[in-house]
Protein backbone atom coordinates (compact mmCIF):
# COMPACT_ATOMS: atom_id res chain seq x y z
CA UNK A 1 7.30 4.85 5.33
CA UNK A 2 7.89 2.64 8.51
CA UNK A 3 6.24 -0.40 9.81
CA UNK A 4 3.72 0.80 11.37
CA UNK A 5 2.50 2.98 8.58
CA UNK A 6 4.18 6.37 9.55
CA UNK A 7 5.29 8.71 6.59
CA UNK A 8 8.01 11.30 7.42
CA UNK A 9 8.19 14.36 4.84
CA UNK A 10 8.90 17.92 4.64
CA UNK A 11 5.85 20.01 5.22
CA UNK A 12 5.58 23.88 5.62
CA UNK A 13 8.88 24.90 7.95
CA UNK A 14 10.32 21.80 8.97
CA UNK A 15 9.60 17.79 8.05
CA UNK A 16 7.32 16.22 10.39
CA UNK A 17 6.00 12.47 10.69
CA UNK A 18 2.47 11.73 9.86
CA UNK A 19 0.80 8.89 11.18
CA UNK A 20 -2.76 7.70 10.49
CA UNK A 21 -3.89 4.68 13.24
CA UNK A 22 -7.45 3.04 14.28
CA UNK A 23 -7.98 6.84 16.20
CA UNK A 24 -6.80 8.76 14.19
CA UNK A 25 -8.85 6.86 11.04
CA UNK A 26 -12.19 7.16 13.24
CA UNK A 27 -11.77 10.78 13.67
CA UNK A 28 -11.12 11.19 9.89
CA UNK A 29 -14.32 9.46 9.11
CA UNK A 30 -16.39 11.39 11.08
CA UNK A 31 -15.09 14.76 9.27
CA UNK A 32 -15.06 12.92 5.95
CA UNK A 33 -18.05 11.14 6.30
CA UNK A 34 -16.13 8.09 4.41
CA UNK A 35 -14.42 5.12 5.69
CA UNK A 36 -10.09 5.26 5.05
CA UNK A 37 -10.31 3.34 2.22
CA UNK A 38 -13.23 5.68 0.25
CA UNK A 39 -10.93 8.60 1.33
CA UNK A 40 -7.50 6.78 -0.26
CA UNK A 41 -9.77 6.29 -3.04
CA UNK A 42 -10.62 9.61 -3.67
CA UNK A 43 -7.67 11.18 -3.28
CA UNK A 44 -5.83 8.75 -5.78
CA UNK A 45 -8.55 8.97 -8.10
CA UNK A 46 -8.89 12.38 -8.35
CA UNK A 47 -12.44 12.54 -6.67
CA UNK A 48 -11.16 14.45 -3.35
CA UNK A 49 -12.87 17.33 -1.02
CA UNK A 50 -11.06 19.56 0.47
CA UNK A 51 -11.86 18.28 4.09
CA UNK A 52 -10.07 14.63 2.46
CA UNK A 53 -7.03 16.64 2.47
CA UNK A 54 -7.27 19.03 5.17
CA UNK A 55 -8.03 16.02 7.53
CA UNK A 56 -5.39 13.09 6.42
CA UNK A 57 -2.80 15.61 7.27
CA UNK A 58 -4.00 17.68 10.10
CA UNK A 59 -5.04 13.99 12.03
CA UNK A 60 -1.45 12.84 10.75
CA UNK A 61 0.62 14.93 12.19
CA UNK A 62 -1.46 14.30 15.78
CA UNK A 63 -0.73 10.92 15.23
CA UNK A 64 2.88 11.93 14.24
CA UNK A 65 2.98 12.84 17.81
CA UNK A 66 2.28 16.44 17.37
CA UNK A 67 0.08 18.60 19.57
CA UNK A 68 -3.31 18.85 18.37
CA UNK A 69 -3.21 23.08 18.63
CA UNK A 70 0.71 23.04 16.77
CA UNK A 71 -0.77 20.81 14.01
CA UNK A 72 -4.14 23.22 13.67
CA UNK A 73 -1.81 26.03 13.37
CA UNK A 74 0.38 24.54 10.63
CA UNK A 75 -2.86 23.58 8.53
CA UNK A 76 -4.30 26.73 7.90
CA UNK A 77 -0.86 28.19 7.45
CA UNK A 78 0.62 25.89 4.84
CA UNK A 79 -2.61 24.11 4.09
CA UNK A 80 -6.08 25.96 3.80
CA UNK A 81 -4.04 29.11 3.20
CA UNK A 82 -2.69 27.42 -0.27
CA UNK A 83 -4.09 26.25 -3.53
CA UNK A 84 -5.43 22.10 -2.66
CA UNK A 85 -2.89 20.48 -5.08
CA UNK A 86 -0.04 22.37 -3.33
CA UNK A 87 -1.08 19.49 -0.30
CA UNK A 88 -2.82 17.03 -2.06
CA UNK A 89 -0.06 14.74 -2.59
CA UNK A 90 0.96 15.00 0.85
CA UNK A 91 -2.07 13.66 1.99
CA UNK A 92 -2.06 10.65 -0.63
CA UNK A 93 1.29 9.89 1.01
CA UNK A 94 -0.13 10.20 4.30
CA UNK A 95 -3.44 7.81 3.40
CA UNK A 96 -1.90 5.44 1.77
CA UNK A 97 0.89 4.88 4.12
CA UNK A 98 -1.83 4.92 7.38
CA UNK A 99 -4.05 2.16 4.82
CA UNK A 100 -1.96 0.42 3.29
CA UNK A 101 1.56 0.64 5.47
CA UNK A 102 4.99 0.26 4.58
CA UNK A 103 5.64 -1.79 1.17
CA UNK A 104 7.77 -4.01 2.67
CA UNK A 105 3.98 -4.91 4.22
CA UNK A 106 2.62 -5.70 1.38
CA UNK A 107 0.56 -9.04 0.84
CA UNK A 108 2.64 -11.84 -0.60
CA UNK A 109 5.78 -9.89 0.27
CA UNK A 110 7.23 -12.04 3.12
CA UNK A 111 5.82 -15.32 1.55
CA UNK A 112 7.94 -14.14 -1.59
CA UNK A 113 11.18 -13.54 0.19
CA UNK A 114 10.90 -16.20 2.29
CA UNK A 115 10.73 -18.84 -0.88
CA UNK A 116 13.66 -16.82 -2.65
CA UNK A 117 16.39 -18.18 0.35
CA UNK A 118 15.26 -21.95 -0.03
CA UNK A 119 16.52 -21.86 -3.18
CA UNK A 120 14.73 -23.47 -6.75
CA UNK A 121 11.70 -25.31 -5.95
CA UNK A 122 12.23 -28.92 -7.48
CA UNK A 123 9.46 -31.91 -7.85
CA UNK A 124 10.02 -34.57 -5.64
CA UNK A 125 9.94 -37.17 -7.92
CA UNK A 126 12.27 -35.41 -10.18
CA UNK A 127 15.27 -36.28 -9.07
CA UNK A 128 14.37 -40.17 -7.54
CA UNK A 129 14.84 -43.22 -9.19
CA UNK A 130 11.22 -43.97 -9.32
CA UNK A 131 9.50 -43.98 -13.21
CA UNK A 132 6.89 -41.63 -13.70
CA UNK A 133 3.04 -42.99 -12.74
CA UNK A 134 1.66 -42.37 -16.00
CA UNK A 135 3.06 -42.31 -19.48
CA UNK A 136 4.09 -39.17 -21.17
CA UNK A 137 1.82 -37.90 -23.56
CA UNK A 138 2.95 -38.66 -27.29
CA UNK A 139 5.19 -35.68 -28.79
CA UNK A 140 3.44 -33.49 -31.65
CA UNK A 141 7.02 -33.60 -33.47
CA UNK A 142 6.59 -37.53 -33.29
CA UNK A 143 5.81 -39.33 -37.05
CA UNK A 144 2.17 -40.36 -37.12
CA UNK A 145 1.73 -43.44 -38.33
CA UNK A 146 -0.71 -43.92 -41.76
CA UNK A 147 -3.85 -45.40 -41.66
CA UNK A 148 -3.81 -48.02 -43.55
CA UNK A 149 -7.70 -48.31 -45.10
């Protein structure tokens, strides 16, 4: 997967690059009749139609770059003329990279790796001269003292 959410993999005769954006997604939905993220759903869950796969991949590839008649041609050749798990995979891929993008994208990622070259994260107080503000709570290992009644 790249940054901007294309997937490159071998499919039928050659490997091609699949790429679902906002166009691509709107065309999908109106086939589906589901929104991206109800299609990525479905496919991961096990819940797909056969127009969930035949679409991710047919409107990938045109947003892979690939004419709209070449990419037609290739899915009913290595698509509706094979069994739907043969391709469902593919179009997982496809979905999830065109919802989700590359991991390197992924929430928290560059917040992460940005903290990880500061170095360890220290309390400002913790190394000044200055006594704490309050008092530290007693120990548990610390002798109690007996009541004396």
């Amino acid at each position: 997967m790249s940054r901007n959410g294309s997937h490159t993999a071998a499919f039928g005769d050659d490997d091609y690059t699949f790429r679902l954006g906002w166009g691509e997604w709107r065309d999908i939905q109106e086939s589906c009749d589901a929104g991206p993220y109800v299609i990525l759903d479905r496919l991961a869950a096990g819940r797909w139609r056969i127009e969930d796969i035949r679409e991710v991949i047919r409107y990938g590839l045109i947003g892979g770059g690939l004419e709209p008649a070449k990419a037609l041609k290739l899915i009913r050749q290595y698509v509706e003329d094979r069994p739907p798990m043969e391709s469902w995979k593919l179009a997982l891929d496809i979905a999830t990279a065109g919802v989700i993008g590359a991991p390197e994208e992924e929430v928290g990622k560059k917040a992460e790796a940005a903290s990880r070259g500061r170095g360890k994260r220290r309390s400002r107080t913790a190394n000044s001269g200055s006594l704490p503000s309050t008092e530290p709570a007693p120990s548990s290992a610390s002798p109690r003292k007996k009541s004396t009644a």
